[in-house]
N, C-alpha and C. Protein backbone atom coordinates (compact mmCIF):
# COMPACT_ATOMS: atom_id res chain seq x y z
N UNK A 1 129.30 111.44 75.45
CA UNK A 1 128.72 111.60 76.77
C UNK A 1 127.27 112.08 76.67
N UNK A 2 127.09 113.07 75.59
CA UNK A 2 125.67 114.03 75.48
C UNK A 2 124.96 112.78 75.11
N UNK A 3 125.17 111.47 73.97
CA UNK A 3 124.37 110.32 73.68
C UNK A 3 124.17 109.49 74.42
N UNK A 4 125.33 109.31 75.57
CA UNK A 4 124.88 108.33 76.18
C UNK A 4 123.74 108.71 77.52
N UNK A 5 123.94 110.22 77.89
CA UNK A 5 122.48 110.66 78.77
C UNK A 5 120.78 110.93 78.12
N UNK A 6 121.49 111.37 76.96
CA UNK A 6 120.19 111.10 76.04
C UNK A 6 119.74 109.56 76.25
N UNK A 7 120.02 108.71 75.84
CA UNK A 7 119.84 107.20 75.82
C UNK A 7 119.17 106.72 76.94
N UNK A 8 120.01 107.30 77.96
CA UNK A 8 119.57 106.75 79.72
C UNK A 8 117.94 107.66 79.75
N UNK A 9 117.82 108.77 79.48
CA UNK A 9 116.97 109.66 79.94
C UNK A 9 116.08 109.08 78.42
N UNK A 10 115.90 108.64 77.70
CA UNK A 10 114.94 107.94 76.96
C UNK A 10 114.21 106.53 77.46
N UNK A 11 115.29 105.72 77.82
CA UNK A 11 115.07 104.56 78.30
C UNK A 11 114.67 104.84 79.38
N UNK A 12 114.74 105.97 80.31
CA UNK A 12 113.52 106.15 81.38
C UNK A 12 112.09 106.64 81.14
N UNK A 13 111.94 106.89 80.38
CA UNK A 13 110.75 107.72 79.45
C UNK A 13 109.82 106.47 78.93
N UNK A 14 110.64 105.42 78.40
CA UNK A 14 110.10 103.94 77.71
C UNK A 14 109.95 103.35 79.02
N UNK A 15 110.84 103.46 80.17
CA UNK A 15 110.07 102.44 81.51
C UNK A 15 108.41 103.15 81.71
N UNK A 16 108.62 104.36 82.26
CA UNK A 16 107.62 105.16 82.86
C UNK A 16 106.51 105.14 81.80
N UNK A 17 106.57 104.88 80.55
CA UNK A 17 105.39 105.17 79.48
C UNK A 17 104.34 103.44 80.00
N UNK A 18 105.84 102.87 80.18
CA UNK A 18 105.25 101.08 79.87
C UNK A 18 104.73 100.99 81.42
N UNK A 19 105.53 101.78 82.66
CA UNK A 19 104.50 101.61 83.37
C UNK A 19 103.61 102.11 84.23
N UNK A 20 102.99 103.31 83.33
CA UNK A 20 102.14 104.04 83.87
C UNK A 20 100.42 103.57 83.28
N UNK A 21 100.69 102.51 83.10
CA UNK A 21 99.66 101.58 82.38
C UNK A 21 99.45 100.47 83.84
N UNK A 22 100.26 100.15 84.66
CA UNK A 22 100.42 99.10 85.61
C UNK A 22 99.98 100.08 87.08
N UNK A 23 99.03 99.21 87.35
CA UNK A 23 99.00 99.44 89.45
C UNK A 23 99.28 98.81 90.13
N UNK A 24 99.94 98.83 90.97
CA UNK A 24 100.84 98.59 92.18
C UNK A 24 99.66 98.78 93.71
N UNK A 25 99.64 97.66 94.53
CA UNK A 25 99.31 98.28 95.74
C UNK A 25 100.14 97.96 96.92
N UNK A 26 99.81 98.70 97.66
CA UNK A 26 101.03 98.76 98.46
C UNK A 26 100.16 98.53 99.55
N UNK A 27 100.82 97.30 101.19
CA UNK A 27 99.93 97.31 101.71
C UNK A 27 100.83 96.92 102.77
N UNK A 28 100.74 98.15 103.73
CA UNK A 28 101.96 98.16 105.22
C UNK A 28 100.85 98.70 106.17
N UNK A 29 101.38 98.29 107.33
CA UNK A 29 100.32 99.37 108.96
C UNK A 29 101.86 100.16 108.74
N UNK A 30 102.66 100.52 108.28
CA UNK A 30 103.44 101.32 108.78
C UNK A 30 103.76 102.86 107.76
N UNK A 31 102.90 103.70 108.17
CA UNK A 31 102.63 104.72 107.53
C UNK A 31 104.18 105.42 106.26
N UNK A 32 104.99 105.18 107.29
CA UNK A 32 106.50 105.73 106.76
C UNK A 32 107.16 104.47 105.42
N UNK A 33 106.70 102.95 105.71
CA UNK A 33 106.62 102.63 104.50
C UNK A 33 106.18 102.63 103.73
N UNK A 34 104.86 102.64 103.82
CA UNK A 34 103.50 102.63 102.63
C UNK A 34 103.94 104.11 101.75
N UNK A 35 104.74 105.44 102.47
CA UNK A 35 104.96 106.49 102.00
C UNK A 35 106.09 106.25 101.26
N UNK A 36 107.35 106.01 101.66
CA UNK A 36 108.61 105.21 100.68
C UNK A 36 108.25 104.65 99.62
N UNK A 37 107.56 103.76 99.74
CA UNK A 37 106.99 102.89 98.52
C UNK A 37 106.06 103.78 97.67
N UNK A 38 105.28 104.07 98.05
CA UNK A 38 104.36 105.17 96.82
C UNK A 38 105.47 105.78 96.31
N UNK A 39 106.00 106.36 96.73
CA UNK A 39 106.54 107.82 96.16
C UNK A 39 107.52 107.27 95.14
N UNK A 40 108.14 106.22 95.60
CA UNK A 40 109.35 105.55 94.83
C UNK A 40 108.71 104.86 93.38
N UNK A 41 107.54 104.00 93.80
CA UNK A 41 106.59 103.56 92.44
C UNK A 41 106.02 104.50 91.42
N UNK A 42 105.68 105.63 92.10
CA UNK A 42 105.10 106.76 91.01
C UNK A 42 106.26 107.12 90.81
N UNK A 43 107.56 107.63 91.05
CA UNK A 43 108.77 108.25 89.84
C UNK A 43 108.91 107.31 89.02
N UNK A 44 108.24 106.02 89.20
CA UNK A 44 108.96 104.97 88.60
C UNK A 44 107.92 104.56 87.10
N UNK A 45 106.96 105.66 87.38
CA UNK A 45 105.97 106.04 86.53
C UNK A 45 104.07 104.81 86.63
N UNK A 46 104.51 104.14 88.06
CA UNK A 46 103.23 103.38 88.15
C UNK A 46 101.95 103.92 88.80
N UNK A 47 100.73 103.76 88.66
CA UNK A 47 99.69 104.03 89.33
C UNK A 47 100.23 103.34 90.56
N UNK A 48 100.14 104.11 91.82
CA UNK A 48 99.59 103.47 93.37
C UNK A 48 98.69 103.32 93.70
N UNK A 49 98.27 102.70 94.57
CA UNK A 49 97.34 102.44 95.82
C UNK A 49 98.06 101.96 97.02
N UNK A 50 97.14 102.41 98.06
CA UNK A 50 97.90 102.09 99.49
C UNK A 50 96.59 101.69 100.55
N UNK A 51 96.95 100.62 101.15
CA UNK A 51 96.05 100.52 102.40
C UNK A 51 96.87 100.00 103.61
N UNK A 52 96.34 99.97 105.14
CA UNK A 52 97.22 100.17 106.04
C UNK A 52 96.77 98.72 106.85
N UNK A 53 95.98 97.82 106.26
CA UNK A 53 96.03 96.36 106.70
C UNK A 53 95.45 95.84 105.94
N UNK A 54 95.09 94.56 106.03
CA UNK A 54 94.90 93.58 104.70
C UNK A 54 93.35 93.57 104.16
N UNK A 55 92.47 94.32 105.06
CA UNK A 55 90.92 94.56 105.33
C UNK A 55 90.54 95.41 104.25
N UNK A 56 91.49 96.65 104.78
CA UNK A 56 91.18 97.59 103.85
C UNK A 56 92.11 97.07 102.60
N UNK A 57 93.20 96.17 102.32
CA UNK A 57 93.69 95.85 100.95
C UNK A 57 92.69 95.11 100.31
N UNK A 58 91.87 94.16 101.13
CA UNK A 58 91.33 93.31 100.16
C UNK A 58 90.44 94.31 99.28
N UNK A 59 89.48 94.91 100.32
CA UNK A 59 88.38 96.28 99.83
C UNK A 59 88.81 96.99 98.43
N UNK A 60 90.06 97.74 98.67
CA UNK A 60 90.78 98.09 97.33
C UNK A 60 91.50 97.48 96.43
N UNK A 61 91.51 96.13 96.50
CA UNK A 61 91.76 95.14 95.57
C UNK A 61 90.67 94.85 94.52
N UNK A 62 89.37 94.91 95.24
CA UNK A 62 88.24 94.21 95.24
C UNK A 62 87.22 95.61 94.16
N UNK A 63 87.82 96.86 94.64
CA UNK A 63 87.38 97.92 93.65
C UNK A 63 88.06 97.96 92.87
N UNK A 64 89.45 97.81 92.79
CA UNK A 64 90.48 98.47 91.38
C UNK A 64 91.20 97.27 90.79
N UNK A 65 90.93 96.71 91.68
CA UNK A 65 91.79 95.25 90.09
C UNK A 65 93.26 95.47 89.69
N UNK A 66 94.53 95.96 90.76
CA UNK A 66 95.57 96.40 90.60
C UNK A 66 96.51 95.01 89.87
N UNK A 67 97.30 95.40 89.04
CA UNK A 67 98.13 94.77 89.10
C UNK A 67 99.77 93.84 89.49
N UNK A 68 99.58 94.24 90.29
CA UNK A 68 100.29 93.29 92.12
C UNK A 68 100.26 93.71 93.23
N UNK A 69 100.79 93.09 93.95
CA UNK A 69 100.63 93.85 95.42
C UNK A 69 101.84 93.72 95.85
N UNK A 70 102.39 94.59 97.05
CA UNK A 70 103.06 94.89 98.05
C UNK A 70 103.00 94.27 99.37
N UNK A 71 102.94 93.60 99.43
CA UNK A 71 102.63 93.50 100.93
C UNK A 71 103.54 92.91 102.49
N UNK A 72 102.66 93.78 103.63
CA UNK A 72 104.07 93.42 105.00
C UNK A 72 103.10 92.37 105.21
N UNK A 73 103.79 91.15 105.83
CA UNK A 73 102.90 90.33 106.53
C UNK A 73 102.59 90.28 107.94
N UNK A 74 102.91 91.20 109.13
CA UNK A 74 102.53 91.28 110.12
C UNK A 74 102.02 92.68 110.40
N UNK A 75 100.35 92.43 110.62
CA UNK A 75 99.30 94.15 109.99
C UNK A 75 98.37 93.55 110.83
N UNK A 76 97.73 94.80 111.60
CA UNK A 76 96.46 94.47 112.40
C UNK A 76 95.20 94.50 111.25
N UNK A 77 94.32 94.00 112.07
CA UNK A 77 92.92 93.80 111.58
C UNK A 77 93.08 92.34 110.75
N UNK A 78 93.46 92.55 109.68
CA UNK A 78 93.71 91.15 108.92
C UNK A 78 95.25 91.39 108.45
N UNK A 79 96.10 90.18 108.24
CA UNK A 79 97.59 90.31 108.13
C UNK A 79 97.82 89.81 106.81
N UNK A 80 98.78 89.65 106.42
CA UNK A 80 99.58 89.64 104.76
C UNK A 80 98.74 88.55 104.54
N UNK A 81 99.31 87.63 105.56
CA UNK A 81 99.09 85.97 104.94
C UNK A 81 97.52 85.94 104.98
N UNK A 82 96.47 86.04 105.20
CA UNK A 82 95.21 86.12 105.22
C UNK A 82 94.39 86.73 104.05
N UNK A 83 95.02 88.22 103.78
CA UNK A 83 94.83 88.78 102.48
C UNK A 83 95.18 87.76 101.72
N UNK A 84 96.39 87.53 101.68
CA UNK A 84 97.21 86.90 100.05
C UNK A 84 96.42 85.58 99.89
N UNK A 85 95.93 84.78 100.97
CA UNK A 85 95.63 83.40 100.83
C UNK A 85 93.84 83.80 99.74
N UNK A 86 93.47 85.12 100.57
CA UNK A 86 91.81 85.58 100.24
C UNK A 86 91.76 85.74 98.30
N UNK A 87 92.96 86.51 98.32
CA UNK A 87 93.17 87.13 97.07
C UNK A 87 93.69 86.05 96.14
N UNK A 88 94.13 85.07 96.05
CA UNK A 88 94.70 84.17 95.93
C UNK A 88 93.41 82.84 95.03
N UNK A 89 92.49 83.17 96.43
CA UNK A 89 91.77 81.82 96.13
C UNK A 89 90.89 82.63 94.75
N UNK A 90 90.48 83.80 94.38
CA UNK A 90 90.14 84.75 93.40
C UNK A 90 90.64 84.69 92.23
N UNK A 91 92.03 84.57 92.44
CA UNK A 91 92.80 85.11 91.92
C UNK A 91 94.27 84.10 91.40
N UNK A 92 94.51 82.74 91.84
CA UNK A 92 95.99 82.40 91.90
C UNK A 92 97.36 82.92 91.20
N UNK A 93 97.01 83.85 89.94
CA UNK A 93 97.99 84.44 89.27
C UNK A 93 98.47 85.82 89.68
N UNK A 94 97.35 85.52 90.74
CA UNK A 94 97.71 87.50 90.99
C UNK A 94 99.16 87.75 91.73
N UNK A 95 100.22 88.37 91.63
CA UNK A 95 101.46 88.42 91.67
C UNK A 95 101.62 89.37 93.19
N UNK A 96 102.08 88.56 94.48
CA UNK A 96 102.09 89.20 95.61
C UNK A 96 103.72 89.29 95.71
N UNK A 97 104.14 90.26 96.19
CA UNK A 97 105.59 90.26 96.57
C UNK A 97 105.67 90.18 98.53
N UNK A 98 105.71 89.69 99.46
CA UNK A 98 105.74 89.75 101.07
C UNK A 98 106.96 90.01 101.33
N UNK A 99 106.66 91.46 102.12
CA UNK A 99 107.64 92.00 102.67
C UNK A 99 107.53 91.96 104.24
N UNK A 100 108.45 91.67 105.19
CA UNK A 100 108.49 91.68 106.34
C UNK A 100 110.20 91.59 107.03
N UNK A 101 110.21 92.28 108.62
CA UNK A 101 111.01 92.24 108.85
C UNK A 101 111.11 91.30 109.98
N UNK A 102 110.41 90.05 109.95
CA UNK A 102 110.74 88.72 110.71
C UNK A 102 111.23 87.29 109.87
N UNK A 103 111.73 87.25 109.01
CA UNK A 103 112.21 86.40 108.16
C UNK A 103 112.48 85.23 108.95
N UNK A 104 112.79 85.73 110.00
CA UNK A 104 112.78 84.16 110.65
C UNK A 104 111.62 83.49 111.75
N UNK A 105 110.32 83.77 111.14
CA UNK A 105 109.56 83.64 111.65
C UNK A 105 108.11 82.72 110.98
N UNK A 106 108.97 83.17 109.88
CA UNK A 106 107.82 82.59 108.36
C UNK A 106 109.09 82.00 108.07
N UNK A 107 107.83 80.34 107.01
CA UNK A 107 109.13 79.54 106.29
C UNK A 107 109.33 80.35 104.94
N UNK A 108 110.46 80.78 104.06
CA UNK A 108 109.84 81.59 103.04
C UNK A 108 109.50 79.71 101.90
N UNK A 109 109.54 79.07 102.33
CA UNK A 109 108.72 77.93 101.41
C UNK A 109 107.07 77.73 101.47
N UNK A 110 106.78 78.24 103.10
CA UNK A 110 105.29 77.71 103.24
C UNK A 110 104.72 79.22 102.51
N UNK A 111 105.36 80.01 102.15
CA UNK A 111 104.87 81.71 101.94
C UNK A 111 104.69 81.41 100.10
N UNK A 112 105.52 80.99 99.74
CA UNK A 112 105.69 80.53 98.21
C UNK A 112 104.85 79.51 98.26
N UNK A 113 104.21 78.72 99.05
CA UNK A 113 103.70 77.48 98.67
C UNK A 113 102.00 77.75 98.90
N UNK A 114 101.63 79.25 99.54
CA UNK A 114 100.36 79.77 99.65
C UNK A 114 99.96 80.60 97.97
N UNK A 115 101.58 80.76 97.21
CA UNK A 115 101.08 81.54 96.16
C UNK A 115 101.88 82.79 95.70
N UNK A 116 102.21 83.06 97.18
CA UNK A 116 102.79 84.93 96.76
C UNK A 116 103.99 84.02 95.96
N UNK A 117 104.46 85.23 94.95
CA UNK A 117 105.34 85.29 93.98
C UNK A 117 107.19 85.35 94.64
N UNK A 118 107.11 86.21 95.45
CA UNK A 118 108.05 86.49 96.35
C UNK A 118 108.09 86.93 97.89
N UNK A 119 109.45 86.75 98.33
CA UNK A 119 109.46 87.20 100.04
C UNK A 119 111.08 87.91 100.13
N UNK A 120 110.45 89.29 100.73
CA UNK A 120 111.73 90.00 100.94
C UNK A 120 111.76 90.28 102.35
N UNK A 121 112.80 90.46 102.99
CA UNK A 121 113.23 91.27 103.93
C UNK A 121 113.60 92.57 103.90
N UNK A 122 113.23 93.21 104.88
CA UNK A 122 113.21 94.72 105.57
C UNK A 122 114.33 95.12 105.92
N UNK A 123 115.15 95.76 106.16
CA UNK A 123 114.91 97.01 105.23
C UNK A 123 114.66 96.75 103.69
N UNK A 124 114.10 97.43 102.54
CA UNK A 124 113.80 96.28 101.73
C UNK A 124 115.12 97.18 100.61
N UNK A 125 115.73 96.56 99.71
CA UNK A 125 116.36 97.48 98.93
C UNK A 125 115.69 98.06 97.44
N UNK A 126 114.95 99.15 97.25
CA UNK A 126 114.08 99.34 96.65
C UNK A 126 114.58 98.85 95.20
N UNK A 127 115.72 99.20 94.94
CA UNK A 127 115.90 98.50 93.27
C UNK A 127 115.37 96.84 93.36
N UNK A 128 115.79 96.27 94.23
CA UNK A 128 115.54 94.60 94.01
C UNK A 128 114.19 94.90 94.13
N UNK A 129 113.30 95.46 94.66
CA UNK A 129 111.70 95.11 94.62
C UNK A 129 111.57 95.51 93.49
N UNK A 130 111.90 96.62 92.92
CA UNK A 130 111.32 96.95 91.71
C UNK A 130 111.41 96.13 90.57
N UNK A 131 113.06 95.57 90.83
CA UNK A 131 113.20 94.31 89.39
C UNK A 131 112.29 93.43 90.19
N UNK A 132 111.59 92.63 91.28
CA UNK A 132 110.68 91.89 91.20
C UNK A 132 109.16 92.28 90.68
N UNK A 133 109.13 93.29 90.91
CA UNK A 133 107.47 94.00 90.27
C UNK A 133 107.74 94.23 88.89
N UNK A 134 108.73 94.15 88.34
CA UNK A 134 108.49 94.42 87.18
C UNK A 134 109.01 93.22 85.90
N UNK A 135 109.78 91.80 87.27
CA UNK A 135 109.55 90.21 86.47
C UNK A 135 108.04 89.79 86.80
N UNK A 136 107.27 90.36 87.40
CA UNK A 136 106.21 89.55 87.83
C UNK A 136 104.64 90.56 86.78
N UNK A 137 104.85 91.49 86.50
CA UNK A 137 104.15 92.03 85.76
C UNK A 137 103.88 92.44 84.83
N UNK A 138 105.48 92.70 84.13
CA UNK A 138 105.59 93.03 82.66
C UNK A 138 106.00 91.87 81.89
């Protein structure tokens, strides 16, 4: 029992080493997610960033050179799909995950066919995002 928590509590030590080398941005108008998500990415040992529409994401994209993004697609000022298409044309490898809670509002084919990597729905379940941020970056 004492080896096998040793083991677990190592192999968290080897995630967090491998990805505290990786940035993450996170990019919601909704203050209470953008906070979920940080907090959950840094135990998870990654650099964050956070911005609260796609204006200010591109801006901090555009200074820090993160390695993927987060993003809701319905955000004032500029929205997911606008960022991702901006960042995109820069960028085509850059690894977007779109999160939103209108799934039936977007095709998730025309969303994949602009580039982003993935499309989740809201509530989001944080383990499945994380195994996507971490097939799309490591």
């Amino acid at each position: 029992m004492i080896g096998n928590m040793c083991r677990l509590l190592c192999r968290k030590k080897i995630d967090i080493m491998i990805n505290e080398m990786k940035q993450i941005l996170i990019v919601d108008d909704e203050r209470d997610v953008r906070e979920i998500l940080r907090d959950f990415f840094k135990m998870q040992g990654y650099e964050v960033l956070v911005a609260e529409d796609g204006q200010n994401a591109l801006d901090t994209f555009n200074s820090n050179k993160p390695d993927a993004a987060i993003v809701d697609i319905q955000m004032p000022v500029m929205d997911g799909i606008k960022f991702s298409k901006k960042v995109l044309k820069k960028n085509c490898k850059f690894p977007i995950i779109m999160i939103t809670g209108y799934v039936e509002k977007y095709s998730f084919d025309d969303l994949i066919g602009i580039g982003v990597k993935d499309v989740l729905k809201k509530p989001i379940d944080l383990h499945i995002l994380k195994s996507k941020v971490q097939q799309w970056i490591n």
